[in-house]
N, C-alpha and C. Protein backbone atom coordinates (compact mmCIF):
# COMPACT_ATOMS: atom_id res chain seq x y z
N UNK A 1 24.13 4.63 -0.13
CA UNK A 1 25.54 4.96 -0.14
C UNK A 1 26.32 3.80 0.46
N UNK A 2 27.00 3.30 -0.34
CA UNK A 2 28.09 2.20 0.17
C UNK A 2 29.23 2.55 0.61
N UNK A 3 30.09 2.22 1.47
CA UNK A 3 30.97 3.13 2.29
C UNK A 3 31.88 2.22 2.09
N UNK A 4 33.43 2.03 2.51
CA UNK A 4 34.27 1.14 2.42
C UNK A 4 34.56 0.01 3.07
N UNK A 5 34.78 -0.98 2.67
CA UNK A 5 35.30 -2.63 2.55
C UNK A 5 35.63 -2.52 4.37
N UNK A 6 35.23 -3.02 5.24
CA UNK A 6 35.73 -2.92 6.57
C UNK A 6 37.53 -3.56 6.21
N UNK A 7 38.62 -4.12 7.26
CA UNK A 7 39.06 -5.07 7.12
C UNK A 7 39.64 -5.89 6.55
N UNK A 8 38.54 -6.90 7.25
CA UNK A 8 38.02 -8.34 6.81
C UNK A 8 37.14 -8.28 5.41
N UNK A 9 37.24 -7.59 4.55
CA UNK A 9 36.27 -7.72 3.33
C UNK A 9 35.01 -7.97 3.75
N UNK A 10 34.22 -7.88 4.86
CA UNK A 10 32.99 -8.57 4.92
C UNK A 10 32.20 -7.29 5.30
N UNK A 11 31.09 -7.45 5.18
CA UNK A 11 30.14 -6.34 6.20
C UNK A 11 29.03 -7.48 6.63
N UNK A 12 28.59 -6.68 7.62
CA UNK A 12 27.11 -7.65 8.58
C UNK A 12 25.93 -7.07 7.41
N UNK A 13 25.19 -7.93 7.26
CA UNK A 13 23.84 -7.68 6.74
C UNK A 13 23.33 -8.27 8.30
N UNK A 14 21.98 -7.41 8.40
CA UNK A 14 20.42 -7.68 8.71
C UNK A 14 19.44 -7.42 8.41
N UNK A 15 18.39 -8.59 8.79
CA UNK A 15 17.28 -8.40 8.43
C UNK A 15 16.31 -7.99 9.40
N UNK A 16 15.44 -7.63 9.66
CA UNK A 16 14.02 -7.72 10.96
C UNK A 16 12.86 -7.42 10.22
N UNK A 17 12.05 -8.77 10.97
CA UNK A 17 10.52 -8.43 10.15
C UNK A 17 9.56 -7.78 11.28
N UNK A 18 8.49 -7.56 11.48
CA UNK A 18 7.57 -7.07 12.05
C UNK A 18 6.11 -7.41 11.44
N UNK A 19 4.78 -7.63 11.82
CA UNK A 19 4.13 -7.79 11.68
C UNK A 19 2.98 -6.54 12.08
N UNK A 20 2.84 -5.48 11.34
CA UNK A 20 2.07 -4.01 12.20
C UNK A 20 1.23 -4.49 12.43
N UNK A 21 0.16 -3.91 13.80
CA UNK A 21 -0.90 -4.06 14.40
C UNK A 21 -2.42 -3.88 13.37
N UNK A 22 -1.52 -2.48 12.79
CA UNK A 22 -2.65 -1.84 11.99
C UNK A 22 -1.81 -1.54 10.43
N UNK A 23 -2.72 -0.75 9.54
CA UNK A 23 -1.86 -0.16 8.64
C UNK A 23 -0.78 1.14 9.00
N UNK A 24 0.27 1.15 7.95
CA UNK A 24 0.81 2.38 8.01
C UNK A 24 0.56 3.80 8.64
N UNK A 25 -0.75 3.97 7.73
CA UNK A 25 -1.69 5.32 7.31
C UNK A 25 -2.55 5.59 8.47
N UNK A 26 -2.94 4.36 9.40
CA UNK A 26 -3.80 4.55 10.56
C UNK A 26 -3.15 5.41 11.39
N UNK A 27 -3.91 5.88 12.51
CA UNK A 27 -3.21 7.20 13.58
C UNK A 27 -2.79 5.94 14.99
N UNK A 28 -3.29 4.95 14.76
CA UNK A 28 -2.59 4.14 15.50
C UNK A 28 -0.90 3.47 15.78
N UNK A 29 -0.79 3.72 14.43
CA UNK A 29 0.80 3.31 14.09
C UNK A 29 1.93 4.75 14.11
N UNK A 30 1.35 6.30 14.37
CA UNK A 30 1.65 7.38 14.25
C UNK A 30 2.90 7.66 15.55
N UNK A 31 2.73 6.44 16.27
CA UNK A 31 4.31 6.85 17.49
C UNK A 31 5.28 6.67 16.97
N UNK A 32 4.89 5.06 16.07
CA UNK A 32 6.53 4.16 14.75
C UNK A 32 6.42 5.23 13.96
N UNK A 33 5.21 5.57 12.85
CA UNK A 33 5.45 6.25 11.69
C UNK A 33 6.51 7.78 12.08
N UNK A 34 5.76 8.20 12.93
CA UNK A 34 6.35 9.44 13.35
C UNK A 34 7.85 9.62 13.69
N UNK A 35 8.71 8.46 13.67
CA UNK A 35 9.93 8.77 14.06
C UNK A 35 10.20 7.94 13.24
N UNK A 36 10.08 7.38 12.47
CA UNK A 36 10.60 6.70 11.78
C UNK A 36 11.88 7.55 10.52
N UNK A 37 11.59 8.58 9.57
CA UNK A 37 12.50 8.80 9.25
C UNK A 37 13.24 9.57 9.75
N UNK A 38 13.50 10.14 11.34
CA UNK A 38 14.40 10.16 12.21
C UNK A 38 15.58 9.06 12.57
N UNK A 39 14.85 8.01 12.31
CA UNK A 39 15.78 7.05 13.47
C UNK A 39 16.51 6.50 12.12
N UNK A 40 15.51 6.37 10.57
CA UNK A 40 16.69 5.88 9.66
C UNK A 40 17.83 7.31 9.40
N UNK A 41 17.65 8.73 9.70
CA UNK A 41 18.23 9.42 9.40
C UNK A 41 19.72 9.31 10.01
N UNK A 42 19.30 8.58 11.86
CA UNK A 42 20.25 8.90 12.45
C UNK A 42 20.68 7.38 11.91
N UNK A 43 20.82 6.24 11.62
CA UNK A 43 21.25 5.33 11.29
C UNK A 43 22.20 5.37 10.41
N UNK A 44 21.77 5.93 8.94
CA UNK A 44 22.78 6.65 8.08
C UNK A 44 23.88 7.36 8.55
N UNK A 45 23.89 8.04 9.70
CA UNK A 45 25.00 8.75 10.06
C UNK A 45 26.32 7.98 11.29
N UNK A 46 25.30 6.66 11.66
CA UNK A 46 26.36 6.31 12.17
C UNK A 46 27.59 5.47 11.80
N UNK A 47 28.32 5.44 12.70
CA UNK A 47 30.02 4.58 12.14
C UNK A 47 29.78 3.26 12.20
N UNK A 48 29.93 3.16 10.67
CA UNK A 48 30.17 1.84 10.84
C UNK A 48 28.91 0.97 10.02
N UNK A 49 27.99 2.36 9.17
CA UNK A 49 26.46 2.01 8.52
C UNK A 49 26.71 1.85 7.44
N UNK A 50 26.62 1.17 6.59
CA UNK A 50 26.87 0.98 5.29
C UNK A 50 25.83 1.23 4.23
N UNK A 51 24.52 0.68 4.44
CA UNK A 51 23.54 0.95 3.25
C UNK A 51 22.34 -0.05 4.38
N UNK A 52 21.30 0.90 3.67
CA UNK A 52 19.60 0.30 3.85
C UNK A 52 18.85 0.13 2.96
N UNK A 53 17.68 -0.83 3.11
CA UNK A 53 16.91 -0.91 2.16
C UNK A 53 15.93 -0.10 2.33
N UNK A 54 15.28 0.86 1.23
CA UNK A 54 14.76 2.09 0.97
C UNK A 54 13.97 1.89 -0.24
N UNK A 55 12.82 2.20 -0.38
CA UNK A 55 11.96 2.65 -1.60
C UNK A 55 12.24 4.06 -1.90
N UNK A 56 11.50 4.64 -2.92
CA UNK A 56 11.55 5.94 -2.84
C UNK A 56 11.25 6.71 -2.10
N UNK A 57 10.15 6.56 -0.78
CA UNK A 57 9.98 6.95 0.14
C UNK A 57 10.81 7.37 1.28
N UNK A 58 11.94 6.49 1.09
CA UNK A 58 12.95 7.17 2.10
C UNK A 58 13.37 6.06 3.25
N UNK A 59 11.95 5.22 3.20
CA UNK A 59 12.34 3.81 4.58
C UNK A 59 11.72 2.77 3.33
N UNK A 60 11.10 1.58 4.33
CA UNK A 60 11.06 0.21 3.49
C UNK A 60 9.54 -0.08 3.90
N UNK A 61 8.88 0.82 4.07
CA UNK A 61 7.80 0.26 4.85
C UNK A 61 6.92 -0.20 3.98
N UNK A 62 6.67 0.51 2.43
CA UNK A 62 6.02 -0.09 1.61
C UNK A 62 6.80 -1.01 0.58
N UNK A 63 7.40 -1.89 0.52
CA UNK A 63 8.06 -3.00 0.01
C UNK A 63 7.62 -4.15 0.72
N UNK A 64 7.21 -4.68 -0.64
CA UNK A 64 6.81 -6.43 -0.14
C UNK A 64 7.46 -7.25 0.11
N UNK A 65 7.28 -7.88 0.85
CA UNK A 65 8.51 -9.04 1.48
C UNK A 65 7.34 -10.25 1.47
N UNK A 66 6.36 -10.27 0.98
CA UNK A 66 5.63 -11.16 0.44
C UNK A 66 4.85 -11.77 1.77
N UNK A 67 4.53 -11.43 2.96
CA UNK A 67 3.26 -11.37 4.10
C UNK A 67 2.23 -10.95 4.29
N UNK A 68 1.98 -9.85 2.97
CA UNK A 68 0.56 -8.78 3.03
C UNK A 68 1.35 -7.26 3.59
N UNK A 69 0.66 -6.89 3.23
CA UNK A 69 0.62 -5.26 3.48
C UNK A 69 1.26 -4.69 5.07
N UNK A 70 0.81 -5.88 5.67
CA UNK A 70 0.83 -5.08 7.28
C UNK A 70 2.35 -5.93 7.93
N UNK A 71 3.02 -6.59 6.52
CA UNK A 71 4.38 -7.26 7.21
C UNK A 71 5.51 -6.50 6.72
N UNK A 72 6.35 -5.57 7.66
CA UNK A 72 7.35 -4.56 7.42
C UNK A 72 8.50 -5.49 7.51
N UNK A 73 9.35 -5.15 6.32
CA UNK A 73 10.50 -5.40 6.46
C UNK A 73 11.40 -4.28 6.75
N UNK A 74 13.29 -4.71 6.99
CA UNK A 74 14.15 -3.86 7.38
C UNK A 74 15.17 -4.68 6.93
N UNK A 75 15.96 -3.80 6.55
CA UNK A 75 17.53 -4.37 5.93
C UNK A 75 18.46 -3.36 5.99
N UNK A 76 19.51 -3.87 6.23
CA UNK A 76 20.77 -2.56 6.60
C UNK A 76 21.90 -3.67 6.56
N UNK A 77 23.33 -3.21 6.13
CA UNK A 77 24.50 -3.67 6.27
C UNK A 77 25.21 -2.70 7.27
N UNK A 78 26.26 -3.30 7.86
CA UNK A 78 27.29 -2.50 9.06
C UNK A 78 28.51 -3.40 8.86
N UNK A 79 29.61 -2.59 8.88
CA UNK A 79 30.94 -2.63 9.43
C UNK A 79 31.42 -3.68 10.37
N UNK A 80 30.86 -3.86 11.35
CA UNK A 80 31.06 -4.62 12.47
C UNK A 80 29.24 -5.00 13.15
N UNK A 81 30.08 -6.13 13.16
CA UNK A 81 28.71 -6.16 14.71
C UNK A 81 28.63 -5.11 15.99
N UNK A 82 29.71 -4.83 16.60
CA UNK A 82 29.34 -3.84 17.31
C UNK A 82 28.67 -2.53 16.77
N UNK A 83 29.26 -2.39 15.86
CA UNK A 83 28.72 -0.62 14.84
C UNK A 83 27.04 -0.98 14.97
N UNK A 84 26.93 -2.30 14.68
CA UNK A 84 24.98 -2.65 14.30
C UNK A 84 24.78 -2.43 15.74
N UNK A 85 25.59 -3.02 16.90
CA UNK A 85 24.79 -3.16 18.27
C UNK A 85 24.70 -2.13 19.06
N UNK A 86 25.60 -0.98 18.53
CA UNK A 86 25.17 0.32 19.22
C UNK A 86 25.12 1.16 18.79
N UNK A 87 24.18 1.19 17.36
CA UNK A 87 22.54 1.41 17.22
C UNK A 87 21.53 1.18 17.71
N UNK A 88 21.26 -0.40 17.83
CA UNK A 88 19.92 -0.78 17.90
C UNK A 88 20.28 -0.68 19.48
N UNK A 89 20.89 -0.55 20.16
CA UNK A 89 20.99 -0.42 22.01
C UNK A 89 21.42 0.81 22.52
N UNK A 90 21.76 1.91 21.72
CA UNK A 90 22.61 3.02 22.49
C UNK A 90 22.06 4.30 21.80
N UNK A 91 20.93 4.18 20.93
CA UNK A 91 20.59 5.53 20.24
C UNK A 91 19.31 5.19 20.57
N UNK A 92 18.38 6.50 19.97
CA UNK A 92 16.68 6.90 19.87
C UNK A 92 16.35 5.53 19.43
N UNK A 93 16.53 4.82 18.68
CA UNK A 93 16.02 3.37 18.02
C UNK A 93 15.90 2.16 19.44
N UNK A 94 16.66 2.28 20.47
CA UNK A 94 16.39 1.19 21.35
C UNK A 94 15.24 1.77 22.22
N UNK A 95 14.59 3.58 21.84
CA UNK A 95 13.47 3.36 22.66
C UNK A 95 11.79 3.22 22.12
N UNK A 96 12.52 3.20 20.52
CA UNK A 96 11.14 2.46 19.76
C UNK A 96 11.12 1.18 19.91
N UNK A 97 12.55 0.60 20.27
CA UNK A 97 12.36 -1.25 20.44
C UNK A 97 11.27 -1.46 21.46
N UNK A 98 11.58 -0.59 22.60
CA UNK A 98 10.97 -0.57 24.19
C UNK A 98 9.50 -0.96 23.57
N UNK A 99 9.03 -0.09 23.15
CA UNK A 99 7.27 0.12 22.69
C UNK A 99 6.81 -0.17 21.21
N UNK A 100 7.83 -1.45 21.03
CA UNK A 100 7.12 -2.02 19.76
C UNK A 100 6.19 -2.97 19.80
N UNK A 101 5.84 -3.48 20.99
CA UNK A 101 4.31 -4.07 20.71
C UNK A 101 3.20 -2.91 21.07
N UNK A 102 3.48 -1.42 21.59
CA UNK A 102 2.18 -0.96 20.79
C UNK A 102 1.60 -1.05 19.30
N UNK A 103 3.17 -1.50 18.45
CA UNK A 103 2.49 -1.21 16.55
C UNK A 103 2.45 -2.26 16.24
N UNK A 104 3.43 -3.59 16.90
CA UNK A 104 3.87 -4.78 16.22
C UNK A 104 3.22 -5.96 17.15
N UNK A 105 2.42 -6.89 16.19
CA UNK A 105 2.44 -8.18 16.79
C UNK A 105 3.43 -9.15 17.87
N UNK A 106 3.03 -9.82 18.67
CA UNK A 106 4.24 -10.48 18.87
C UNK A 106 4.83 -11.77 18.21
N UNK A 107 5.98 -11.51 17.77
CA UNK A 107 6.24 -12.60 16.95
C UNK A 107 6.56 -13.55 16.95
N UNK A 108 5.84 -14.97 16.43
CA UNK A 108 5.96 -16.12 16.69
C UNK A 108 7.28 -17.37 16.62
N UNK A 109 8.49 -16.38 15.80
CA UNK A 109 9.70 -17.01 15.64
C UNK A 109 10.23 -16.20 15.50
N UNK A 110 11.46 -16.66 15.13
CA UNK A 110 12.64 -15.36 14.61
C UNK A 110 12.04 -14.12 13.93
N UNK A 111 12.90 -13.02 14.38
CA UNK A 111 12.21 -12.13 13.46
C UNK A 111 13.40 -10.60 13.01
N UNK A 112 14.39 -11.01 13.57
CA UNK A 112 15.58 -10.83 13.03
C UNK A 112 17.13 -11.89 12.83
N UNK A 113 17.61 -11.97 11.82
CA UNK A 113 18.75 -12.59 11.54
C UNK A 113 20.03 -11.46 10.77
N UNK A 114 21.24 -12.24 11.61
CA UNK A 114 22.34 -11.68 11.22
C UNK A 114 23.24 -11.88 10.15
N UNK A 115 24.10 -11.83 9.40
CA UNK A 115 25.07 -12.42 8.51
C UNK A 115 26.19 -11.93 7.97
N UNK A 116 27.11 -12.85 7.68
CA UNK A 116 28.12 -11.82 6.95
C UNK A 116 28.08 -11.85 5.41
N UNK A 117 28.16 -10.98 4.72
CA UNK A 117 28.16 -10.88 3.52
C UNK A 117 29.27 -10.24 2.54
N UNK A 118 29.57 -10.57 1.67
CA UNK A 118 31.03 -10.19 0.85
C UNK A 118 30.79 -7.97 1.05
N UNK A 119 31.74 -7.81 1.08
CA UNK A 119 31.91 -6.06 1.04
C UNK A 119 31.31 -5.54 -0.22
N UNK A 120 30.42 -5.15 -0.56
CA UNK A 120 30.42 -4.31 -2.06
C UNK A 120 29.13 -5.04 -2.51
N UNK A 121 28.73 -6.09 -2.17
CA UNK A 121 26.92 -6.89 -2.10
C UNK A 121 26.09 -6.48 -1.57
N UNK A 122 24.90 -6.31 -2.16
CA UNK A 122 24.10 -5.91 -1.61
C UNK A 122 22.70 -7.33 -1.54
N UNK A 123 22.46 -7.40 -0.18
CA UNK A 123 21.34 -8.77 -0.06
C UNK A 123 19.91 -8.11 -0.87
N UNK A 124 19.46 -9.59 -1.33
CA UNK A 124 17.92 -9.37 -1.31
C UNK A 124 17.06 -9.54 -0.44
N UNK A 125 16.25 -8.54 -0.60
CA UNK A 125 14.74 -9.24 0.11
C UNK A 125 14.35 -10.98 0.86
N UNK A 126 14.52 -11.24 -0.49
CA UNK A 126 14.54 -12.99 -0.59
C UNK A 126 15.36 -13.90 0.01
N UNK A 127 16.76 -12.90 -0.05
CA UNK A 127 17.85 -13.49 0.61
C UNK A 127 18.18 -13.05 2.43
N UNK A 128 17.68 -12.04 2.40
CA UNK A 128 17.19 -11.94 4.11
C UNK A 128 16.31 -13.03 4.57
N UNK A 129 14.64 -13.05 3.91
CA UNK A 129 13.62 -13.85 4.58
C UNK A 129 14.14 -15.29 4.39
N UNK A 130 15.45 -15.84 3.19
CA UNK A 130 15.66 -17.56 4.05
C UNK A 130 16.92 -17.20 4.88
N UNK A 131 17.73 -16.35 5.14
CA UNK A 131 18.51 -16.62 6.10
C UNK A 131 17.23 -16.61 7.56
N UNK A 132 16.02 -15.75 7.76
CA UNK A 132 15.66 -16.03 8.67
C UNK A 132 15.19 -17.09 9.22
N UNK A 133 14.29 -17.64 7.67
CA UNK A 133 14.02 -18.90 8.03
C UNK A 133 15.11 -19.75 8.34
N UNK A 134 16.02 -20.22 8.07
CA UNK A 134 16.94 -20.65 8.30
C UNK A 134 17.62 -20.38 9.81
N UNK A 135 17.26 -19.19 10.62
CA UNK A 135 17.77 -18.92 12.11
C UNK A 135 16.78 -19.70 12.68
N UNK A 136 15.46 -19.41 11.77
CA UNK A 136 14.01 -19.96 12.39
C UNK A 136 13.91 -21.49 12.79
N UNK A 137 14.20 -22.19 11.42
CA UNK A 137 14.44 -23.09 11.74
C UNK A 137 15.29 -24.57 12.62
N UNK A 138 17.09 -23.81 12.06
CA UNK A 138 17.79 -24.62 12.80
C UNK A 138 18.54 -23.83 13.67
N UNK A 139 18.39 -22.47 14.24
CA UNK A 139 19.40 -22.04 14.99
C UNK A 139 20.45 -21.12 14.78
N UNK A 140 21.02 -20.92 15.84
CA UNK A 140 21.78 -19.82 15.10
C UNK A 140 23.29 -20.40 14.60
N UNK A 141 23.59 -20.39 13.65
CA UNK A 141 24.78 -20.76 12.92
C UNK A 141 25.44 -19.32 12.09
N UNK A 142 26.40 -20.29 11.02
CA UNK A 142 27.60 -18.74 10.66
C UNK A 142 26.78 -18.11 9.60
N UNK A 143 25.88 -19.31 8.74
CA UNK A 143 24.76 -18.70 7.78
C UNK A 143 23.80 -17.68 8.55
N UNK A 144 23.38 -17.85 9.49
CA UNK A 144 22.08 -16.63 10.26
C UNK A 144 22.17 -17.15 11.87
N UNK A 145 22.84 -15.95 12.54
CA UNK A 145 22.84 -15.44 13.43
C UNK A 145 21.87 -14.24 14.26
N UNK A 146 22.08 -14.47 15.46
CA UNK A 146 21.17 -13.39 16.39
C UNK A 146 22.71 -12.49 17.03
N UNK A 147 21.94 -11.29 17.99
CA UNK A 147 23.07 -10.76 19.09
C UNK A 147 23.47 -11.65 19.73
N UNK A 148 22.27 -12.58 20.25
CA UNK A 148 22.76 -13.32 21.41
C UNK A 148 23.98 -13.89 20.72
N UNK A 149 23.83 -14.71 19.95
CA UNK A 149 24.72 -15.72 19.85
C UNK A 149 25.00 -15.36 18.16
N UNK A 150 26.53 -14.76 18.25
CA UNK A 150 26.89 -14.92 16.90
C UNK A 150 28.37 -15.30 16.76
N UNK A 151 28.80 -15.11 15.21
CA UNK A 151 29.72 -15.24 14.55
C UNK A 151 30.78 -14.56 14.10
N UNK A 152 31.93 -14.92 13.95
CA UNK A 152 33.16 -13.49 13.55
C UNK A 152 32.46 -13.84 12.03
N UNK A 153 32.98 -13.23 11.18
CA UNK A 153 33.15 -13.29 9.72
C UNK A 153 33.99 -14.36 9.24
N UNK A 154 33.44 -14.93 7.90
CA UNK A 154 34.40 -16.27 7.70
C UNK A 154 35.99 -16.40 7.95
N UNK A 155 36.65 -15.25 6.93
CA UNK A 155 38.24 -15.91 7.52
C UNK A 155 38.60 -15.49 8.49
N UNK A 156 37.46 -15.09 9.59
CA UNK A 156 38.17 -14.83 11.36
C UNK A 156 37.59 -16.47 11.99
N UNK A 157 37.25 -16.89 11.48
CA UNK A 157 36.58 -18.47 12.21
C UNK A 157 37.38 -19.31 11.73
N UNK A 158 38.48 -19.33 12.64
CA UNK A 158 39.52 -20.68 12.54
C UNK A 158 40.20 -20.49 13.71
């Protein structure tokens, strides 16, 4: 469900990768699996959520992002950067962040990037994993951003 044009015509895309410990299906991964379509449920409902990336399943967990089986992707657009930051810090989702290296590797570079993207677009797959590379590589700029350090939307940067 795409919701309306913030504004500024823009909405935030993100991406976050993860690397699971184990598979999906194992009883090891059953603390993530288990809340998982909780926390996208409550995501959908908050202000300011625009759209996720979803298989038919309901989350993204089986979609390839081209790492093997055990590399989860995540994609979501928001309204504002704040709307994204209190989600991932102020709901049930910042206390799966807490205990994500029980499921998730630790990761060796970036493993989420931010961006702004035209209102009414929807990113790819493809187009998440080089903005990360791209945070990965040179930093955070207006192309791919982190929390720490980001960006207004293009015609607010002047």
């Amino acid at each position: 469900m795409m919701t309306q044009a913030n504004a500024h015509g823009w909405h935030l895309a993100q991406i976050n990768v993860a690397k699971a410990r184990f598979a999906t299906d194992d009883l090891r991964m059953d603390g993530f699996m288990s809340r998982l379509d909780g926390v996208n449920a409550l995501a959908d409902s908050q202000p300011g959520f625009v759209w996720r990336l979803q298989s038919d399943s309901g989350n993204a967990t089986d979609i390839d992002a081209g790492g093997g089986p055990l590399l989860l992707v995540n994609m979501s657009l928001w309204e504002s950067l704040e709307s994204l930051s209190d989600f991932v810090y102020k709901t049930v989702h910042r206390d799966v962040m807490i205990r994500r290296s029980e499921w998730f590797e630790r990761p060796s570079g970036a493993y989420q990037a931010l961006w702004w993207i035209e209102a009414g677009r929807i990113p790819s797959v493809e187009e998440g994993l080089e903005r990360l590379a791209l945070l990965d590589e040179q930093g955070p700029s207006p192309q791919a951003f982190s929390f720490a350090k980001s960006f207004p939307p293009p015609e607010l940067d002047s």
